[in-house]
Protein backbone atom coordinates (compact mmCIF):
# COMPACT_ATOMS: atom_id res chain seq x y z
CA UNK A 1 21.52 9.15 10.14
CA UNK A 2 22.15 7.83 6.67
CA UNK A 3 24.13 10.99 5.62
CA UNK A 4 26.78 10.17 8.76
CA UNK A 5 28.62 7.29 6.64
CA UNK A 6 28.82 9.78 3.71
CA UNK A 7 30.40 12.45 5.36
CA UNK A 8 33.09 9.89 7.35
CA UNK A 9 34.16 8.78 3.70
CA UNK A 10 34.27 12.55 2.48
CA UNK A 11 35.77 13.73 5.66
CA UNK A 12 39.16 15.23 5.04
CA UNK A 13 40.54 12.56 7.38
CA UNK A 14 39.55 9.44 5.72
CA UNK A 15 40.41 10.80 2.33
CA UNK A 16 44.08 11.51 3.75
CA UNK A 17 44.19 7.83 5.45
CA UNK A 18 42.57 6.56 2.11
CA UNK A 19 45.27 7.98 -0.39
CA UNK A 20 47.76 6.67 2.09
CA UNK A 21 46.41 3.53 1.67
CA UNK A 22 46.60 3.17 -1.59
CA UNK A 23 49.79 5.16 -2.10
CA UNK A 24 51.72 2.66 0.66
CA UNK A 25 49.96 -0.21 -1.45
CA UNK A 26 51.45 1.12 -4.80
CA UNK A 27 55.27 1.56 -3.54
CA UNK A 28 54.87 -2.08 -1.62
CA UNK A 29 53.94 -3.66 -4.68
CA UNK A 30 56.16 -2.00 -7.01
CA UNK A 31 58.76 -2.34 -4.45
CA UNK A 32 58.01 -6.26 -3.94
CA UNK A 33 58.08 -6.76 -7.97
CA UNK A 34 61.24 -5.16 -8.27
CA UNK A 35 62.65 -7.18 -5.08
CA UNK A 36 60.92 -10.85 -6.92
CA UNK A 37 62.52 -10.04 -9.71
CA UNK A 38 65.95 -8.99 -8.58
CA UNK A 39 66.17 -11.94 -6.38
CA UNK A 40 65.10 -14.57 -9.20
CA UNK A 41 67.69 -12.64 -11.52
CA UNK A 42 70.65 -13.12 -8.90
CA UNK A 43 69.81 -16.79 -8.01
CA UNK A 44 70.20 -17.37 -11.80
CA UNK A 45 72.98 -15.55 -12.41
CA UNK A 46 74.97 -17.65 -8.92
CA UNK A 47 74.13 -20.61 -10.72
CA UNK A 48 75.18 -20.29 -13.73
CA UNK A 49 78.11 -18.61 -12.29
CA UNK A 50 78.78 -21.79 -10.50
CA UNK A 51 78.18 -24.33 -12.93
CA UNK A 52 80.53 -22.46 -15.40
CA UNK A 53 82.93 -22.74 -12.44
CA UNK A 54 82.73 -26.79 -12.32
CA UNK A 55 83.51 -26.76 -15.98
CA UNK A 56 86.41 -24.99 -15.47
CA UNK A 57 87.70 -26.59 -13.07
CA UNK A 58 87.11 -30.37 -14.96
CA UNK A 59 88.99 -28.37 -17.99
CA UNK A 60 91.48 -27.91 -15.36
CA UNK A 61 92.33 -31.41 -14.16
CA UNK A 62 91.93 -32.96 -17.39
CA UNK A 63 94.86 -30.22 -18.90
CA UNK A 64 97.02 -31.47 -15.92
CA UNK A 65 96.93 -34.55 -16.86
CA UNK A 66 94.16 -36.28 -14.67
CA UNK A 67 92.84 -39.87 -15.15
CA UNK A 68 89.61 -40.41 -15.93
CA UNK A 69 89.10 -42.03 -12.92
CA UNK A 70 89.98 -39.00 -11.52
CA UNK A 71 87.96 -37.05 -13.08
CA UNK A 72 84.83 -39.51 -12.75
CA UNK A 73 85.71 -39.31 -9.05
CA UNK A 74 85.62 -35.25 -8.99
CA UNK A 75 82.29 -35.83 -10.71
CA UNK A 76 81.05 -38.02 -8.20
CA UNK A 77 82.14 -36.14 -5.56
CA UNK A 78 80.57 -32.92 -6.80
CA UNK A 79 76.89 -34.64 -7.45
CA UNK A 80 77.17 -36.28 -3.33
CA UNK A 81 78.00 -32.47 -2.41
CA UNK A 82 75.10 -30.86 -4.69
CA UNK A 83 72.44 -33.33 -4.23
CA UNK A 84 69.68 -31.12 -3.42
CA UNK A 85 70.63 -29.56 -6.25
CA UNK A 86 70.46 -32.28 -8.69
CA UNK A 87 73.94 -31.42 -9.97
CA UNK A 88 75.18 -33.29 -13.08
CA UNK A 89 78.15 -33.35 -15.30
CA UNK A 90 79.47 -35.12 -18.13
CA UNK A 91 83.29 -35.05 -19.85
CA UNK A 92 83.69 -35.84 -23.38
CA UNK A 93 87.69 -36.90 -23.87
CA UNK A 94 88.00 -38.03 -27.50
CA UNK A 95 85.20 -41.17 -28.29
CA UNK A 96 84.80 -41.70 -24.44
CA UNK A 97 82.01 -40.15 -22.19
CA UNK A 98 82.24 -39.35 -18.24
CA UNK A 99 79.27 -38.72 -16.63
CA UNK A 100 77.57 -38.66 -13.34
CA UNK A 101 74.55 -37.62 -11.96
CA UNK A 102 70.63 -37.23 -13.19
CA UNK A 103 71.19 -36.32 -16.12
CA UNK A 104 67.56 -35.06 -17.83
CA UNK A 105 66.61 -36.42 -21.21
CA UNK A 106 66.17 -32.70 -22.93
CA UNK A 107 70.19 -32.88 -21.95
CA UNK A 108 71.23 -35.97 -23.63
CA UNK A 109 69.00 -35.28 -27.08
CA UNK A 110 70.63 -32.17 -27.34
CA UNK A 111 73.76 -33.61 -26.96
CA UNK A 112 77.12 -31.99 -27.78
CA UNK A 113 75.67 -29.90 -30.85
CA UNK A 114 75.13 -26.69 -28.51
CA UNK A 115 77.32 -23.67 -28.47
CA UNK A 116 79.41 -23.21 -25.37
CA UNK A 117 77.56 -21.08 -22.70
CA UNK A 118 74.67 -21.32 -20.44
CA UNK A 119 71.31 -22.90 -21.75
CA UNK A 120 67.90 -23.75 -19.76
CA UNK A 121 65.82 -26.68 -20.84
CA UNK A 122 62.93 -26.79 -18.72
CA UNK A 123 63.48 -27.13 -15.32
CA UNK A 124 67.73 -27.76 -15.87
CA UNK A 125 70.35 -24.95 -16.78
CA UNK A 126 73.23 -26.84 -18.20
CA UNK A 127 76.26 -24.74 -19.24
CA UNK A 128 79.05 -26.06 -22.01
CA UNK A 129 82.65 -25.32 -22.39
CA UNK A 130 84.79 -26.88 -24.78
CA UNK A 131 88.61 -27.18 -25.67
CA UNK A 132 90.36 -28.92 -28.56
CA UNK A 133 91.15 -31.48 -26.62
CA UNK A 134 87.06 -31.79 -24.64
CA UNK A 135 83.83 -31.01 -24.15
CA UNK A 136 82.37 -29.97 -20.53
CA UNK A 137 78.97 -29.84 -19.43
CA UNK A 138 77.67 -28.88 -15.91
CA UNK A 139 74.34 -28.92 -15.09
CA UNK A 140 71.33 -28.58 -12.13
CA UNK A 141 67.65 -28.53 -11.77
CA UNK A 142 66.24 -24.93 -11.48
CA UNK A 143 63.55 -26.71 -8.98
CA UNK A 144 65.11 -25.69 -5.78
CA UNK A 145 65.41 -21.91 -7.24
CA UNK A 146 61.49 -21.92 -7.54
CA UNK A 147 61.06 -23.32 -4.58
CA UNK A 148 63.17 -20.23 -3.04
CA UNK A 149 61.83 -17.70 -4.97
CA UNK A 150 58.32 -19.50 -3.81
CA UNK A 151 59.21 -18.94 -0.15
CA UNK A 152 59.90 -15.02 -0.97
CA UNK A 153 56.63 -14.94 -2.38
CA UNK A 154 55.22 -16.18 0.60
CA UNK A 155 57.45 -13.77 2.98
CA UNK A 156 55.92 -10.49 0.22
CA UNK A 157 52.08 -12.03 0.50
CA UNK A 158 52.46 -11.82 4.26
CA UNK A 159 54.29 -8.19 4.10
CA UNK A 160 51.78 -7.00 1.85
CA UNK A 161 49.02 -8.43 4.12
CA UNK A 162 50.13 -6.87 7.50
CA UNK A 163 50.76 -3.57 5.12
CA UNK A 164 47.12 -3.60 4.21
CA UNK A 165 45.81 -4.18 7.83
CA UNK A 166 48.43 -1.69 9.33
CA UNK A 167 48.54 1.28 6.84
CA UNK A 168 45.07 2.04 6.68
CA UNK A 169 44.72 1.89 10.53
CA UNK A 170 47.91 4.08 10.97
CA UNK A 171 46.91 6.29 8.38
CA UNK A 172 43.89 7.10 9.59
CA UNK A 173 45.64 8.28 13.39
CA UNK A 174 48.25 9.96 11.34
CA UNK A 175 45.37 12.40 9.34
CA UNK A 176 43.86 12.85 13.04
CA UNK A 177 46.90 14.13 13.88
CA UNK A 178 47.67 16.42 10.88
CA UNK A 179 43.69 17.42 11.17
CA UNK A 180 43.87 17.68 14.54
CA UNK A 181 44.43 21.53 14.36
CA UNK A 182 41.22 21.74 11.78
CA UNK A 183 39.09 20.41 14.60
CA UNK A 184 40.19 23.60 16.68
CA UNK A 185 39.92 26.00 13.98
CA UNK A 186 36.40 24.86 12.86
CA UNK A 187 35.38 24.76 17.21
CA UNK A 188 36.90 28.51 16.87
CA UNK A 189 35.00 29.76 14.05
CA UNK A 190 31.22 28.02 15.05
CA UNK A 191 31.54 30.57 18.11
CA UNK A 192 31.91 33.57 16.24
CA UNK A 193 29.11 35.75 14.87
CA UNK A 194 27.97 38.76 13.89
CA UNK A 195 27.81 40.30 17.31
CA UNK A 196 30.96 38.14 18.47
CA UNK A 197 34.64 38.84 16.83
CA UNK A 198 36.48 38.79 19.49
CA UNK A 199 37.75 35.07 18.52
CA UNK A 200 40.64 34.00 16.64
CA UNK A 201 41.64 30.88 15.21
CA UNK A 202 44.38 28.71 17.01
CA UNK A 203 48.09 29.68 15.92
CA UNK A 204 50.15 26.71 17.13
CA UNK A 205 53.70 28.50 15.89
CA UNK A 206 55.02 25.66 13.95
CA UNK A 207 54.73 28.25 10.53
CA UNK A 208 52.95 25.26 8.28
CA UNK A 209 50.38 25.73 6.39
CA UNK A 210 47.76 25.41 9.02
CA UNK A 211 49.50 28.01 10.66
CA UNK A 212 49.20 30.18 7.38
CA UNK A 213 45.86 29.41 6.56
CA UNK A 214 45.10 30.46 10.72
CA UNK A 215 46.95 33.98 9.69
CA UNK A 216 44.96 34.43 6.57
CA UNK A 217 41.64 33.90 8.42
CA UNK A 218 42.84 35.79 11.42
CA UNK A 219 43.95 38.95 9.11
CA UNK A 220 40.40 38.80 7.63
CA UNK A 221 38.31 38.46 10.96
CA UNK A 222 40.27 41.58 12.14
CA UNK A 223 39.12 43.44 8.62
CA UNK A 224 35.41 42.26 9.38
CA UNK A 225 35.79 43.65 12.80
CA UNK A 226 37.23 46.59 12.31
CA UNK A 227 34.62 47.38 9.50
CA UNK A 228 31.44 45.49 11.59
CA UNK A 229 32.45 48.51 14.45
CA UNK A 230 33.18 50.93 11.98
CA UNK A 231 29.90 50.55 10.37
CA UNK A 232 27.79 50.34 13.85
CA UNK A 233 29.74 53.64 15.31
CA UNK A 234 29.03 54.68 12.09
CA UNK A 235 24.84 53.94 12.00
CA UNK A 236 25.30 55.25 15.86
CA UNK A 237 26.42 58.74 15.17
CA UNK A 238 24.38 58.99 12.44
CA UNK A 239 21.31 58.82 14.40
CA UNK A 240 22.51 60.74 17.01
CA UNK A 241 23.27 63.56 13.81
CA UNK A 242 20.02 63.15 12.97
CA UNK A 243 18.06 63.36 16.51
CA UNK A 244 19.27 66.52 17.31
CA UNK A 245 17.92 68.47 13.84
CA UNK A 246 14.86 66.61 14.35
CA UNK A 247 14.28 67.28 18.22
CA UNK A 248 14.46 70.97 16.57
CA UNK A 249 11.78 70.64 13.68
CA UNK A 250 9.25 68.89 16.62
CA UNK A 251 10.10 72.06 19.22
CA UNK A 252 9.72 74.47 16.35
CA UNK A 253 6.73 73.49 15.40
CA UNK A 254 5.40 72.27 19.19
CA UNK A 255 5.80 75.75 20.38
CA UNK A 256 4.03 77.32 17.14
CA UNK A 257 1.31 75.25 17.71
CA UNK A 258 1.03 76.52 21.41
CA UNK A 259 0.75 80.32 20.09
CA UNK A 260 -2.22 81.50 18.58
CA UNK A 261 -2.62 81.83 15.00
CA UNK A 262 0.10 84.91 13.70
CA UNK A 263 -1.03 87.56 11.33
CA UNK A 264 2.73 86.10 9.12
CA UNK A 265 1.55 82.86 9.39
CA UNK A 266 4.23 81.45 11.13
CA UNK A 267 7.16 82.80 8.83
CA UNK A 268 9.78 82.38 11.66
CA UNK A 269 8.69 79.00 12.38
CA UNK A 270 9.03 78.05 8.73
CA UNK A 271 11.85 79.64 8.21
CA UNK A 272 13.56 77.57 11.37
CA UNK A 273 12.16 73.94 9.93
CA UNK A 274 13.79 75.06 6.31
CA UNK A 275 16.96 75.55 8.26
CA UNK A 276 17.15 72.74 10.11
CA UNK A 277 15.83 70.42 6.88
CA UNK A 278 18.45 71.89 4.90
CA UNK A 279 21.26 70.75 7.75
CA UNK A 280 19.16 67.12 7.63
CA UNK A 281 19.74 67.03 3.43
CA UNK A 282 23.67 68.18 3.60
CA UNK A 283 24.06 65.63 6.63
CA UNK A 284 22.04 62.99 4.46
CA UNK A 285 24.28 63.55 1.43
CA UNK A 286 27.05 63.27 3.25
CA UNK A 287 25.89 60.13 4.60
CA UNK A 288 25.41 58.66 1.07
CA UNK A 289 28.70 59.78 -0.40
CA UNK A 290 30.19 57.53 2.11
CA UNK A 291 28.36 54.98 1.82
CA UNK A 292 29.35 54.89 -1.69
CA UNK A 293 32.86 55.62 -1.02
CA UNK A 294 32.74 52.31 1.26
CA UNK A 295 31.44 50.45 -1.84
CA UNK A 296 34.45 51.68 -4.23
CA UNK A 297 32.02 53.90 -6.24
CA UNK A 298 34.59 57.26 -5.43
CA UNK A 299 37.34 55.37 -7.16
CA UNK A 300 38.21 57.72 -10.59
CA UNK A 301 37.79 55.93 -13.38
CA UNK A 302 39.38 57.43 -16.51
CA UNK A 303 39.01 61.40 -14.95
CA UNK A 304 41.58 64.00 -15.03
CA UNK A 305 41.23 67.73 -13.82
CA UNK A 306 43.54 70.41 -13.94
CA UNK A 307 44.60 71.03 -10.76
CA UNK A 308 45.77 74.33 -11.04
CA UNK A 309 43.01 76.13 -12.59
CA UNK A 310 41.04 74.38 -10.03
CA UNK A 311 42.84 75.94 -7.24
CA UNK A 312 42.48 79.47 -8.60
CA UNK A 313 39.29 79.01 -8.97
CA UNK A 314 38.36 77.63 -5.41
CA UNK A 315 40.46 80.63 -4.23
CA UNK A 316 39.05 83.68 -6.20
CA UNK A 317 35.26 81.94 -4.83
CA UNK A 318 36.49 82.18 -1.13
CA UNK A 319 38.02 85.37 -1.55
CA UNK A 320 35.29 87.42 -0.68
CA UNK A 321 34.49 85.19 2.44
CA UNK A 322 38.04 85.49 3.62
CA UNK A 323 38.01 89.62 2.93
CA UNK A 324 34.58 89.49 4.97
CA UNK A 325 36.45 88.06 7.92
CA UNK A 326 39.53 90.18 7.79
CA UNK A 327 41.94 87.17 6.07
CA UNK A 328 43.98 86.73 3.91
CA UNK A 329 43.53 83.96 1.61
CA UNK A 330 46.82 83.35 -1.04
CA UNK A 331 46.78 81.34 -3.61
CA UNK A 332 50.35 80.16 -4.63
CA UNK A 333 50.41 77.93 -8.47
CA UNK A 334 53.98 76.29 -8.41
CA UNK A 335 53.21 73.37 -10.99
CA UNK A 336 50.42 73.12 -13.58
CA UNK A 337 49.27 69.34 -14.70
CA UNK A 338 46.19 67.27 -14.76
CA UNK A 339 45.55 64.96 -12.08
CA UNK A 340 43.68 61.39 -11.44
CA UNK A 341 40.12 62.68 -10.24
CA UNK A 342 36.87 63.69 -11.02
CA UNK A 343 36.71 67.60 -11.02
CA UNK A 344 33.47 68.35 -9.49
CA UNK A 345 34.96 65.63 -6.18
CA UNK A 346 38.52 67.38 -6.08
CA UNK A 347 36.60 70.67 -5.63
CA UNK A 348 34.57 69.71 -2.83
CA UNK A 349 37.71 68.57 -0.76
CA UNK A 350 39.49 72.00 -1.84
CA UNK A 351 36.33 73.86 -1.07
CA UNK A 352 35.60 71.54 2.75
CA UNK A 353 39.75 72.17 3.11
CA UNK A 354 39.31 76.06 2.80
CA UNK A 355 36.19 76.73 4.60
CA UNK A 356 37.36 74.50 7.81
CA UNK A 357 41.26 76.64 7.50
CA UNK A 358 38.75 80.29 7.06
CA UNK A 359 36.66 78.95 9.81
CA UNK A 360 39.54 78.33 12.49
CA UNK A 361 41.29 81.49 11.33
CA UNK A 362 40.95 84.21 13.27
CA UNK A 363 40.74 87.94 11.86
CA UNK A 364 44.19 89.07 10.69
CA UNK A 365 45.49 85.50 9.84
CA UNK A 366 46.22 84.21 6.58
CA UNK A 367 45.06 81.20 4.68
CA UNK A 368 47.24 79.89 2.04
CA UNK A 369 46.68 77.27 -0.94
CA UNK A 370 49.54 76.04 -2.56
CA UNK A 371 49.59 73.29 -5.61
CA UNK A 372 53.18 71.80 -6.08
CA UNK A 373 54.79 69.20 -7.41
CA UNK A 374 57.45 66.36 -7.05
CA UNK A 375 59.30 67.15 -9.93
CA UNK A 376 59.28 70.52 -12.68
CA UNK A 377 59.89 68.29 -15.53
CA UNK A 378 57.98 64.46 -15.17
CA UNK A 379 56.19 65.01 -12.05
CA UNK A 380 54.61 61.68 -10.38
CA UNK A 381 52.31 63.30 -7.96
CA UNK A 382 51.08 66.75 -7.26
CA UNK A 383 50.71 68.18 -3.69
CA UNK A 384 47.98 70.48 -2.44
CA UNK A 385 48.04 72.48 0.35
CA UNK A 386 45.85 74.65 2.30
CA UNK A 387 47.77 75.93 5.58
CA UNK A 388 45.75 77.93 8.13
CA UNK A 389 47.67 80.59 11.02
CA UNK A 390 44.96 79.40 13.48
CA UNK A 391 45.01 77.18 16.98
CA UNK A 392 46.43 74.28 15.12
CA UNK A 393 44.64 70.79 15.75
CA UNK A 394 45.00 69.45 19.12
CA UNK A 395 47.75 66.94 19.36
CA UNK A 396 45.36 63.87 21.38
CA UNK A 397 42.39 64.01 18.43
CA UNK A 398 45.16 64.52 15.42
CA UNK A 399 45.96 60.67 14.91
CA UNK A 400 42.09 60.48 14.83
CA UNK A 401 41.35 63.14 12.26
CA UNK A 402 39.75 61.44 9.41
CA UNK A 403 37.89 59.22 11.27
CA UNK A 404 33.96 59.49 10.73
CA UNK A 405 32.00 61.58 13.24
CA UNK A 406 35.28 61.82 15.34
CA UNK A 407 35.94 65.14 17.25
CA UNK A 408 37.61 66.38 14.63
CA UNK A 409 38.59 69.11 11.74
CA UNK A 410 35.83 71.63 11.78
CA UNK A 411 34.30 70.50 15.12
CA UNK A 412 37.39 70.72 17.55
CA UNK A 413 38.31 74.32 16.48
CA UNK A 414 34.98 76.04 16.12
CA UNK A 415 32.44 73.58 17.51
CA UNK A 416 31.35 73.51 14.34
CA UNK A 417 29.92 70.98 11.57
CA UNK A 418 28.70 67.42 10.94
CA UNK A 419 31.91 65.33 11.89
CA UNK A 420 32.32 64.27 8.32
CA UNK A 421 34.00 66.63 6.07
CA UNK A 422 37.41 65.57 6.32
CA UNK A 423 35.81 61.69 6.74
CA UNK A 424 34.78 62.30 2.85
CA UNK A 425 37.88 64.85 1.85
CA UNK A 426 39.61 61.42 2.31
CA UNK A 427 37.54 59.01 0.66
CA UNK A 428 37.85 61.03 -2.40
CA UNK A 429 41.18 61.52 -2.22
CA UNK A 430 42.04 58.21 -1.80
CA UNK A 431 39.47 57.72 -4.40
CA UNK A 432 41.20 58.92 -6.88
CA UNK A 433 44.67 56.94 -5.63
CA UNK A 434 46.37 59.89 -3.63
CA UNK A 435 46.91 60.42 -0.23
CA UNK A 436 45.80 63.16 2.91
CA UNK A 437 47.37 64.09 5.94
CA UNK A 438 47.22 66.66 8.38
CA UNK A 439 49.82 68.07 11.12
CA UNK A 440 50.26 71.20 12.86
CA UNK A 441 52.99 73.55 11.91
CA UNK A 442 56.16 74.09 14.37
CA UNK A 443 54.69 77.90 15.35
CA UNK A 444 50.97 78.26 15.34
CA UNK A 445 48.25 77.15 12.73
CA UNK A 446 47.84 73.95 11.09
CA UNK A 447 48.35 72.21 7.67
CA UNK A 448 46.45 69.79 5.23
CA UNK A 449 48.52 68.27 2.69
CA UNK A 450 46.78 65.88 -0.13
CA UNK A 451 48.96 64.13 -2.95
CA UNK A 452 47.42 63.11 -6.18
CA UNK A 453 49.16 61.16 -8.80
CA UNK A 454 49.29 62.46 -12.28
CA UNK A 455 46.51 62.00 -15.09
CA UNK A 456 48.12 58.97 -17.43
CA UNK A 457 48.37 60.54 -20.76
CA UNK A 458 45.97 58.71 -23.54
């Protein structure tokens, strides 16, 4: 129970409300400074503005000839009509002084001395304009500009108040809503599991970020599925390749116990179990080469082979199987290079590729292997391929070729084999950054074609 305020305050929500908060906070106060300020700086400026204005204007009457009891009455007149303002003003004409109004002591000691323009003494702002023939000055208390600027103080204390009780409140239903779509996605992903996939995260269609972040996690639960029933159909046929080698090891050796005792020994009996042990190790090796292949350990590192004298070699080793059988096995060189792969893995695909093509070839056909290239001069990639004049692959398991125990390859023409040579024929070719694909030709018989890119040069 103690842990439930600590993970409200570092719940994505209340962080998102928090910074809101405080962010809303910042602007209103800068905003409110620069709003203080700008007011108190234009209240000034109107006043002096104004005063400067009265002084003009006294200039004015006085140049037109205006008595001073004219004048005194214009000053009169102007401190009834400013009162709340405190307005002053005094007219020096020669030895004689006008004045009316309150005029503050700091005014009268400073006297006529000051340069024309605005000046504030304390709480007045008197401004001075002179002619040869006078002196001006207008004046007023500043007092009813702080008590303005006062009242926008209050008005900003009670914004920034209802700010603070608002924003947080309406930042915090704002995150709910932006994290609304979290609270979906995290429902989503408690149900899955290791035996349960099938379930993807919520994709509202709006194409935000949540909507990315839903694709991202979406791609990769399809990956982990993919590979979680990969790897089970995988452990699956396994053990079904292994049960029936087994079954035959107990029934060998079940119905050899039932006999009596054989002046050999046994030898046929032996000779069975070291049969079927021998299909258990190449089906267990198998097994392990693709099990490293799923863990990147097939990817060629820094190997080269010649691909060529590979080839030829391959060929002239199969020759004698393929003269056995009544075929024909050609070997056509059309490019010579190195290519990215470790020899002794490049010869196991040729050598899988060629027995499978002699396998599903029948007497009289021919079996060709043919290394090529994209170009005669800088070749990018060289092509292999071993091209059979047998039934051809059947058109519904072709898309499903390579797959890993899949009726496939060896086992759809001739009913023959583990279910996993062209499964590892690909993982070393793509191993070693190249490409396989299989297709049957327009007449009869079938084709393998592999592309590997060329050795870099050191």
């Amino acid at each position: 129970m103690a842990l439930a305020p600590l993970r409200f305050f570092r719940s994505l929500r209340f962080q998102l409300s928090f910074w809101n908060t405080l962010g809303a906070v910042a602007i209103l106060l800068a905003v409110s400074l620069g709003f203080y300020l700008g007011v108190g700086f234009l209240l000034t400026r109107e006043l002096d503005q104004v005063l400067d204005e009265d002084c003009r204007e006294l200039i004015l009457m006085v140049d037109q000839g205006a008595s001073p009891e004219a004048v005194m009455a214009a000053l009169f007149r102007k401190v009834e009509s400013h009162s709340e303002q405190s307005w002053y003003g005094r007219v020096l004409l020669g030895e004689s002084v006008l004045e009316a109004g309150p005029i503050p002591d700091s005014v009268k000691e400073r006297g006529w001395t000051g340069p024309d323009g605005r000046a504030h003494l304390g709480s007045t702002c008197v401004v001075q304009r002179a002619t040869p023939k006078m002196k001006v000055q207008a004046g007023s208390s500043t007092d009813f500009l702080a008590d303005d600027l006062g009242r926008v103080r209050v008005v900003l204390a009670v914004v920034g108040l209802a700010m603070l009780v608002i924003s947080p409140g309406l930042g915090y239903w704002l995150a709910g809503r932006a994290t609304d779509p979290l609270g979906s996605m995290l429902a989503m992903a408690r149900t899955l599991g290791p035996q349960s996939l099938e379930g993807r995260l919520p994709h509202r269609g709006v194409d935000d970020e949540l909507d990315m972040l839903a694709q991202t996690i979406n791609g990769l639960l399809d990956k982990i599925q993919q590979y979680t029933l990969r790897q089970r159909d995988f452990v699956a046929n396994a053990a079904h390749e292994l049960r029936s080698p087994l079954a035959a090891i107990k029934a060998s050796v079940e119905l050899d116990l039932d006999k009596p005792p054989a002046a050999d020994g046994g030898r046929e009996t032996l000779l069975d179990i070291l049969e079927e042990v021998e299909s258990l190790i190449t089906l267990v090796n198998r097994l392990l080469l693709l099990a490293e292949s799923d863990a990147g350990g097939l990817v060629a590192r820094g190997h080269s082979t010649d691909l060529a004298d590979l080839a030829r070699r391959v060929a002239d080793m199969f020759r004698g199987v393929a003269e056995q059988r009544g075929i024909e096995l050609r070997a056509e060189v059309l490019a010579e290079g190195r290519v990215k792969g470790e020899r002794g893995m490049l010869k196991q695909v040729l050598c899988n590729l060629v027995d499978n093509a002699l396998k599903n070839t029948p007497e009289g056909g021919v079996v060709t292997l043919r290394v090529s290239s994209d170009s005669k001069t800088q070749p990018c990639w060289f092509s292999l391929e071993v091209v059979d004049t047998g039934p051809g692959f059947p058109a519904d398991i072709l898309p499903r070729l390579f797959e890993r125990f899949s009726l496939s390859g060896t086992m759809v023409r001739s009913s023959r084999g583990t279910g996993l040579g062209l499964s590892i024929c690909k993982a070393i070719v793509e191993g070693s950054g190249g490409a396989i694909r299989a297709e049957n030709m327009p007449t009869k018989g079938a084709r393998v074609l592999v592309k590997v890119p060329v050795a870099s040069v050191s």
